[in-house]
N, C-alpha and C. Protein backbone atom coordinates (compact mmCIF):
# COMPACT_ATOMS: atom_id res chain seq x y z
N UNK A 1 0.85 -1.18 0.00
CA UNK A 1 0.00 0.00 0.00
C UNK A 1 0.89 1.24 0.00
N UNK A 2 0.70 2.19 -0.62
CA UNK A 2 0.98 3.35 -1.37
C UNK A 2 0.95 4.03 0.32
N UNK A 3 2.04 4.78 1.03
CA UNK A 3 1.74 5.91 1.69
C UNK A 3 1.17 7.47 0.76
N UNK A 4 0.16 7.79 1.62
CA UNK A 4 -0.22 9.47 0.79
C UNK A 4 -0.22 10.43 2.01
N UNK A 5 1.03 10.52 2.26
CA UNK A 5 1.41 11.22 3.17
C UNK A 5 1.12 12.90 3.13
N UNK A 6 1.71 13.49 1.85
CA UNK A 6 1.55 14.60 1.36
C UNK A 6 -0.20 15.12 0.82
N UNK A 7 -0.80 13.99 0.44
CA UNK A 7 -2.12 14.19 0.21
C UNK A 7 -2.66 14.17 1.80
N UNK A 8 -2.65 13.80 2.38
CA UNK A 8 -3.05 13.65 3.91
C UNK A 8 -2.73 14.63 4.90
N UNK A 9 -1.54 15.37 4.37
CA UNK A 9 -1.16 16.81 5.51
C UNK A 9 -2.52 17.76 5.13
N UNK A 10 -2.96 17.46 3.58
CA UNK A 10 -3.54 18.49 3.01
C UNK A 10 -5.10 18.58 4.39
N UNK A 11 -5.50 17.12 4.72
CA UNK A 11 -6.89 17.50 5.31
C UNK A 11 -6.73 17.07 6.99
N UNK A 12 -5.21 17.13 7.18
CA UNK A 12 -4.83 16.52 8.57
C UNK A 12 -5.34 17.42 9.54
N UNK A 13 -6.06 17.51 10.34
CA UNK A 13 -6.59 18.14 11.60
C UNK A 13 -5.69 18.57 13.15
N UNK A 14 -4.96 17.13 13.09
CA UNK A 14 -4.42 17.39 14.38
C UNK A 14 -3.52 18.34 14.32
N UNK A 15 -3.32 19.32 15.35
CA UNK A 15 -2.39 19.70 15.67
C UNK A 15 -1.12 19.50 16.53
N UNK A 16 -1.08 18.56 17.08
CA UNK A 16 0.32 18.42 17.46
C UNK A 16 1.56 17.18 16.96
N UNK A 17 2.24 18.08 17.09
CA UNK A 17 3.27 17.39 16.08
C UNK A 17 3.96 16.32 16.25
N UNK A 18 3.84 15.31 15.65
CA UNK A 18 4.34 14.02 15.99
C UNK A 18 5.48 13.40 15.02
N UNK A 19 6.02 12.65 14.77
CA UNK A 19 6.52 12.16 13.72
C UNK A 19 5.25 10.95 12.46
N UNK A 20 4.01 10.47 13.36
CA UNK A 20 2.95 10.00 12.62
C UNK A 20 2.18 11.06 11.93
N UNK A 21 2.41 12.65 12.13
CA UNK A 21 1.54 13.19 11.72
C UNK A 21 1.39 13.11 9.71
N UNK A 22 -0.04 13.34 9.33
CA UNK A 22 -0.06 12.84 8.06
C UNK A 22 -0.06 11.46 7.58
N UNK A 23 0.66 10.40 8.43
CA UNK A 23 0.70 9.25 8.58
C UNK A 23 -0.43 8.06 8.74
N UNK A 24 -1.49 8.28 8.41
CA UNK A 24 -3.23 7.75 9.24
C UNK A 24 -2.98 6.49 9.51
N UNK A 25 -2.57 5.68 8.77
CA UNK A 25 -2.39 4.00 9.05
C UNK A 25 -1.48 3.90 10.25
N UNK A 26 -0.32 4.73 10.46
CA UNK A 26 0.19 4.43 11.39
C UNK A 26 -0.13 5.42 12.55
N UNK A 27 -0.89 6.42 12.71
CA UNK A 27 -1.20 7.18 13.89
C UNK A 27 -2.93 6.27 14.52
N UNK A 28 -3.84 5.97 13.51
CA UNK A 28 -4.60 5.07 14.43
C UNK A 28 -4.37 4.01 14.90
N UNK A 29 -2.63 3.39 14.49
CA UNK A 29 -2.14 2.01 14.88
C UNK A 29 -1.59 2.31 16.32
N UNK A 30 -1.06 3.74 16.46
CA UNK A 30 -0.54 4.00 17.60
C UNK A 30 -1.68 4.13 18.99
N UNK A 31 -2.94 5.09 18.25
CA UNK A 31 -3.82 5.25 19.03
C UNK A 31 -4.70 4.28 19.64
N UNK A 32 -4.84 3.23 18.43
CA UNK A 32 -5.62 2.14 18.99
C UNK A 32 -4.96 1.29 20.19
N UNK A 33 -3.65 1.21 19.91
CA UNK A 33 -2.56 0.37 20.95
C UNK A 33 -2.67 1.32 22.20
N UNK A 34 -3.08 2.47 22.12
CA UNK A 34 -2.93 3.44 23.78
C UNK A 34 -4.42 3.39 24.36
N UNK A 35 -5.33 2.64 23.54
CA UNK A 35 -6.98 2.71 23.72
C UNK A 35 -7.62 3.50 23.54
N UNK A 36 -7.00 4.87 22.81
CA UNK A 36 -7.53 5.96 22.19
C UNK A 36 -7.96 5.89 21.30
N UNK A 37 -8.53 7.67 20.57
CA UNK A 37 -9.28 8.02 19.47
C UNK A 37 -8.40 8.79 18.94
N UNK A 38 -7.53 8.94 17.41
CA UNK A 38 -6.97 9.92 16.58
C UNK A 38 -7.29 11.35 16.94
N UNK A 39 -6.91 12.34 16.65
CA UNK A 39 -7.15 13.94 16.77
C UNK A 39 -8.22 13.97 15.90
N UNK A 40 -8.02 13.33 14.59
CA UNK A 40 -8.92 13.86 13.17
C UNK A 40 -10.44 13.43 13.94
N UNK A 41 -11.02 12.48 14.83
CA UNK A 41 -11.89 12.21 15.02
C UNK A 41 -12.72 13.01 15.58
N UNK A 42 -11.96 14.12 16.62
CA UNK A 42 -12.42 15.14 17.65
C UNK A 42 -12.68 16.14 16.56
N UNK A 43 -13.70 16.97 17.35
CA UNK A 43 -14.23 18.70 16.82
C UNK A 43 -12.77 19.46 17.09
N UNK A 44 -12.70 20.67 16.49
CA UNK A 44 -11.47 21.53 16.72
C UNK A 44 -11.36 21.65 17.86
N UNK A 45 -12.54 22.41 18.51
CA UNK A 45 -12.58 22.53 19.93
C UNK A 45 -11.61 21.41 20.57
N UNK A 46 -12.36 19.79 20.80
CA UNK A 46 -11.90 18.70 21.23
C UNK A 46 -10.32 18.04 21.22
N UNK A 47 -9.98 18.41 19.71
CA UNK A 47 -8.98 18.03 19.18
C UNK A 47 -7.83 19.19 20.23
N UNK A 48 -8.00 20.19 20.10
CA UNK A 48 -7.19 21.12 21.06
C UNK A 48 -6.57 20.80 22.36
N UNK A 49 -8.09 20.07 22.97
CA UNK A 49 -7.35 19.61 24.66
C UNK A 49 -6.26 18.62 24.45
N UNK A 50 -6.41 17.72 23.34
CA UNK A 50 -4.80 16.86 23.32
C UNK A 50 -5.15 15.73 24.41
N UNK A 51 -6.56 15.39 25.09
CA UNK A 51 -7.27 14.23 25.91
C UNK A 51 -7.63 12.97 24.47
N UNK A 52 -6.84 12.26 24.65
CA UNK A 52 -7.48 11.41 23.07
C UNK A 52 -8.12 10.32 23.43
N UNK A 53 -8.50 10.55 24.42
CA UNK A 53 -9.23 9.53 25.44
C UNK A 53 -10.66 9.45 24.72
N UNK A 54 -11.31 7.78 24.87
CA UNK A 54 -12.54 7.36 24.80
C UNK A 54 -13.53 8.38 25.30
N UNK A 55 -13.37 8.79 26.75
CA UNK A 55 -14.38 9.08 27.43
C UNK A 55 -14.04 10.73 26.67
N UNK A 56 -13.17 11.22 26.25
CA UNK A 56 -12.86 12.63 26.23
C UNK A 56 -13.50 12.79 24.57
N UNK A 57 -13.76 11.81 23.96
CA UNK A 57 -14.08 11.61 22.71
C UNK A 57 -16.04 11.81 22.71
N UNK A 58 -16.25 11.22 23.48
CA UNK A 58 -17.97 10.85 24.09
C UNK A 58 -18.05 12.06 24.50
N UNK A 59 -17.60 13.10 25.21
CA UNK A 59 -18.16 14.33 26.04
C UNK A 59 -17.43 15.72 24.78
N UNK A 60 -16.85 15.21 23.68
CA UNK A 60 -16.72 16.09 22.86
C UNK A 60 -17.59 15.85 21.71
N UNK A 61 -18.66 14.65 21.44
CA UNK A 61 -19.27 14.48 20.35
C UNK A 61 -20.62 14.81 20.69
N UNK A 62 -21.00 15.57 22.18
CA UNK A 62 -22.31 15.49 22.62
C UNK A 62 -22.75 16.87 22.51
């Protein structure tokens, strides 16, 4: 599988900087392994606190 790394900065959300950023296959591989939710999933608002937590995911989609 083709990385589209450069196509992917274009609609990337998160803001903080990682070395996965742009990366999607490997930043929800990371997130899923910590029991989290990606940045791209959260509202701007949400995505800001940098909580990538389940429960922080549920009280930002309500």
């Amino acid at each position: 599988m083709e990385c589209k790394k450069e196509k992917n900065m274009d609609h990337c959300t998160c803001t903080y900087n990682c070395s996965r950023r742009g990366m999607c296959c490997d930043c929800v591989m990371h997130h899923r392994r910590a029991g989290e939710i990606p940045g791209c999933f959260f509202t701007k608002e949400g995505e800001a606190k940098y909580d990538r937590s389940i429960e922080a995911f549920i009280k930002d989609q309500r």
